[in-house]
Protein backbone atom coordinates (compact mmCIF):
# COMPACT_ATOMS: atom_id res chain seq x y z
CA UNK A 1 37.67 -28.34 -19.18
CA UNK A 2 36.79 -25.49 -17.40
CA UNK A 3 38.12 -21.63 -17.96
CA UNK A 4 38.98 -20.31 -14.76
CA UNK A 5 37.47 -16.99 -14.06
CA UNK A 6 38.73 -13.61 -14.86
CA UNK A 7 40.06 -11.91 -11.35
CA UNK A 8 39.01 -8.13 -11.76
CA UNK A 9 40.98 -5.65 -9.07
CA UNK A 10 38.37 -2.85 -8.39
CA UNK A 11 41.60 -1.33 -6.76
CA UNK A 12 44.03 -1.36 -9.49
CA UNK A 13 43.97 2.41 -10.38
CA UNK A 14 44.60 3.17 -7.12
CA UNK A 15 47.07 1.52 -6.46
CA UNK A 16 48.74 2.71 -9.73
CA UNK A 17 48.67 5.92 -8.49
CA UNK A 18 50.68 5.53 -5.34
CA UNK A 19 53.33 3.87 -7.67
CA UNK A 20 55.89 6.61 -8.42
CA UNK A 21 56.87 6.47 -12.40
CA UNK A 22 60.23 5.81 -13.26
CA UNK A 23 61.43 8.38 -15.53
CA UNK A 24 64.30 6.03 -16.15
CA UNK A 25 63.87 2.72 -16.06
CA UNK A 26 66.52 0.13 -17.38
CA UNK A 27 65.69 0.06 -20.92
CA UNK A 28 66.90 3.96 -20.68
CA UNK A 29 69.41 2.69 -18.43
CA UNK A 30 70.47 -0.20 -21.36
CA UNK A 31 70.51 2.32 -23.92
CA UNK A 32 72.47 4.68 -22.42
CA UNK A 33 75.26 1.98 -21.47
CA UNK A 34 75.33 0.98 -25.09
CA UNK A 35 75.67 4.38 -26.33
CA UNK A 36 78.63 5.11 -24.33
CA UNK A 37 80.19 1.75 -25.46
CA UNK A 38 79.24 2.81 -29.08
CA UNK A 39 80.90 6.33 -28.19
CA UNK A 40 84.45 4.43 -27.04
CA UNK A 41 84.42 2.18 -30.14
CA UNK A 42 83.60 5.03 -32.66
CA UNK A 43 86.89 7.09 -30.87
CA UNK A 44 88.61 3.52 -31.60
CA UNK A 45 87.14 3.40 -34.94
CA UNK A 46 88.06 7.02 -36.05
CA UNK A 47 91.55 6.75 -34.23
CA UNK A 48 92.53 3.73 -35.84
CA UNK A 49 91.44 4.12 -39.70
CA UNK A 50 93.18 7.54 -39.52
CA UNK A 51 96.26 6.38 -38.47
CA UNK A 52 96.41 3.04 -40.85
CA UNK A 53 94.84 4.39 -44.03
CA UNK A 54 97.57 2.90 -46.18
CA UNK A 55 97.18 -0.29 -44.82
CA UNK A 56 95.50 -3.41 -46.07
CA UNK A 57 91.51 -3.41 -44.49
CA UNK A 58 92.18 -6.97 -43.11
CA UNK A 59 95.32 -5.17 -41.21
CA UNK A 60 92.65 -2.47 -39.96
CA UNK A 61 90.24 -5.16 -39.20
CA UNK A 62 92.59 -6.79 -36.92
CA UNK A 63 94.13 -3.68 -35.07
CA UNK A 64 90.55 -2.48 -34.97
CA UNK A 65 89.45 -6.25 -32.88
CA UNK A 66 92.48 -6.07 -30.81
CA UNK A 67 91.76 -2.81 -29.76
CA UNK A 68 88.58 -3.16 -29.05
CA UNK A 69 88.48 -6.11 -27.25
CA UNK A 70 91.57 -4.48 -24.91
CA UNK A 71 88.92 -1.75 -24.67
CA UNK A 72 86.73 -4.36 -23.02
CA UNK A 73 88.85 -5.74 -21.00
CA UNK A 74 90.86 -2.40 -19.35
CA UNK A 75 88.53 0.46 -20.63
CA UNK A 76 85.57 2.28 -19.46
CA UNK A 77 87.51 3.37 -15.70
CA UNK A 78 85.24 6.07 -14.18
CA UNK A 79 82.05 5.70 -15.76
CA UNK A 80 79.19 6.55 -13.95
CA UNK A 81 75.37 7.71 -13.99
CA UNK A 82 75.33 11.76 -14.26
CA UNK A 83 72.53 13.97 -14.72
CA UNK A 84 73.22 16.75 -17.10
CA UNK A 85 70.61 19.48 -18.32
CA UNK A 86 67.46 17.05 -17.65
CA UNK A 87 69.37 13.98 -18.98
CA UNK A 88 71.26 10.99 -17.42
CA UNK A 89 73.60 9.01 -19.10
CA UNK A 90 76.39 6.58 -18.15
CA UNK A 91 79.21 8.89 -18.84
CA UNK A 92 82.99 9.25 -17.67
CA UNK A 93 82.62 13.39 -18.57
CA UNK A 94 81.91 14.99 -15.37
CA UNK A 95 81.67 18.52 -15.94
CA UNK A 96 78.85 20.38 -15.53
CA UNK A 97 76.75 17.14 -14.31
CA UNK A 98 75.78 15.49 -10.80
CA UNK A 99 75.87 11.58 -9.65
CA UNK A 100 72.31 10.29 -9.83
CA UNK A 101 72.58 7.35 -7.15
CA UNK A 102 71.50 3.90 -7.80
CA UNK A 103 72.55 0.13 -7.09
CA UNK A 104 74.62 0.03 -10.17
CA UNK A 105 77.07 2.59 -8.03
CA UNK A 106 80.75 0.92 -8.33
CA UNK A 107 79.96 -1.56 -10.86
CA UNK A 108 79.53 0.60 -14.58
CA UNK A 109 82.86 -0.20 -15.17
CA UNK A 110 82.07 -4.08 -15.06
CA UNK A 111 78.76 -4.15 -16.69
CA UNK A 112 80.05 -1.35 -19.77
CA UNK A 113 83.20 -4.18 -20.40
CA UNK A 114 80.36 -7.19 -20.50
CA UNK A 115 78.70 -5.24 -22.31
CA UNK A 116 81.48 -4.38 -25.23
CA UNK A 117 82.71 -8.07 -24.90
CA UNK A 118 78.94 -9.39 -25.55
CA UNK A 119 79.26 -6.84 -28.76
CA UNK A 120 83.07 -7.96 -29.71
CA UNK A 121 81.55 -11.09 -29.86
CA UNK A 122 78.79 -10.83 -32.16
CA UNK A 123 79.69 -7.89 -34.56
CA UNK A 124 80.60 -8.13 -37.72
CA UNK A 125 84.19 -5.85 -37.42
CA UNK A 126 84.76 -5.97 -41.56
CA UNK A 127 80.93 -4.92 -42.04
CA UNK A 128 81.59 -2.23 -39.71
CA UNK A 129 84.80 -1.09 -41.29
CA UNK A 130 83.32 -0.95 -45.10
CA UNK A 131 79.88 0.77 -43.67
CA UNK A 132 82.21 3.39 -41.92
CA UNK A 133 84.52 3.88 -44.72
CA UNK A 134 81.23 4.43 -47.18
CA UNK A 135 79.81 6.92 -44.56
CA UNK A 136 76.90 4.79 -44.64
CA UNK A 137 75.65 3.43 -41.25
CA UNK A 138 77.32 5.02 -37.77
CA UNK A 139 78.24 3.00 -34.77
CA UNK A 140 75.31 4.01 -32.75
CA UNK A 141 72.34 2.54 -35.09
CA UNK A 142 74.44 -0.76 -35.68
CA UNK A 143 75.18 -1.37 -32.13
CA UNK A 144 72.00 -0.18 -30.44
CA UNK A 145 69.64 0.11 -33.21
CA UNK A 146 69.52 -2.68 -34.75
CA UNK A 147 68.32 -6.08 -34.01
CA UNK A 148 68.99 -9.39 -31.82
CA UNK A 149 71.77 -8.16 -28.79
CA UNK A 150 72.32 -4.40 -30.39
CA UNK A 151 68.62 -3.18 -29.79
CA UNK A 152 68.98 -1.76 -26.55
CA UNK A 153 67.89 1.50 -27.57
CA UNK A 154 65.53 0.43 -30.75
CA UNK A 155 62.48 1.13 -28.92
CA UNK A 156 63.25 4.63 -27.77
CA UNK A 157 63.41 8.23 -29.29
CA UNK A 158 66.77 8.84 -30.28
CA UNK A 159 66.80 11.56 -32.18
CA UNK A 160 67.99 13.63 -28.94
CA UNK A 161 70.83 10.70 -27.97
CA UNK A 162 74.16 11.20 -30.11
CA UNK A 163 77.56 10.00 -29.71
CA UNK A 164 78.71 13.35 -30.16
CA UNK A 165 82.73 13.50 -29.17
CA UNK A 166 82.69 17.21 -27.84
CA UNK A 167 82.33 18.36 -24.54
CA UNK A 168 79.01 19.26 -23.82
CA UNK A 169 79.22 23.28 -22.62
CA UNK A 170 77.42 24.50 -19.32
């Protein structure tokens, strides 16, 4: 059998170079959706243990499913791409930031609910529950850096990316 030859492109740096660079491509676009799906189920998480602390943890577990899986089903209304300060993010908070236009444009709201359903269907809700109760592991790393479908943002920097509740301030 023969190898077939090795096609070199003497033009591939040039062509490179007319190629703009995306400064964010869809694994930043991935990581941001799953951060603000991590940043609606941490409100749920922190919401709901507050409010049911006397309650038996297989009573939180439940409330906590139900509610997130209505989350995926009627939440995430508004959401959008916004550039804030050098960043964009898929975020419903609109101050101080400007639409960054792309195909996605009307659709965030149907991709962030796949999205939380995909996770509703695969994490481990009672893991999640003891982990957050021990102060242990956050939403953020278990959903999106971690392994299998919650790695969306495993292969970035995060130490800049939070899921910080507080308005960010002009």
């Amino acid at each position: 059998m023969i190898n077939p030859k090795k096609v070199i492109n003497p033009y591939r740096n040039e062509v490179q170079n007319y190629v703009p660079s995306k400064p964010f491509g869809s694994v930043c676009v991935m990581c941001s959706m799953c951060l603000a799906v991590a940043r609606e189920m941490d409100k749920l998480f922190v919401k709901i243990v507050k409010s049911n602390m006397k309650n038996k943890q297989t009573a939180v577990v439940d409330l906590i499913t139900e509610n997130i899986k209505h989350m995926c089903y009627e939440g995430f209304e508004n959401y959008d791409l916004r550039k804030s300060k050098q960043l964009q993010e898929v975020t419903n908070d609109f101050k101080c930031s400007t639409h960054v236009r792309t195909k996605m444009d009307g659709r965030w709201t149907e991709k962030l609910r796949e999205m939380c359903a995909t996770y509703l269907n695969y994490m481990d809700v009672q893991y999640l529950l003891n982990t957050y109760l021990n102060g242990t592991q956050d939403l953020q790393n278990y959903l999106c850096n971690n392994k299998g479908i919650f790695r969306d943002c495993s292969s970035l920097n995060m130490k800049n990316m939070t899921i910080n509740h507080k308005q960010n301030t002009c």
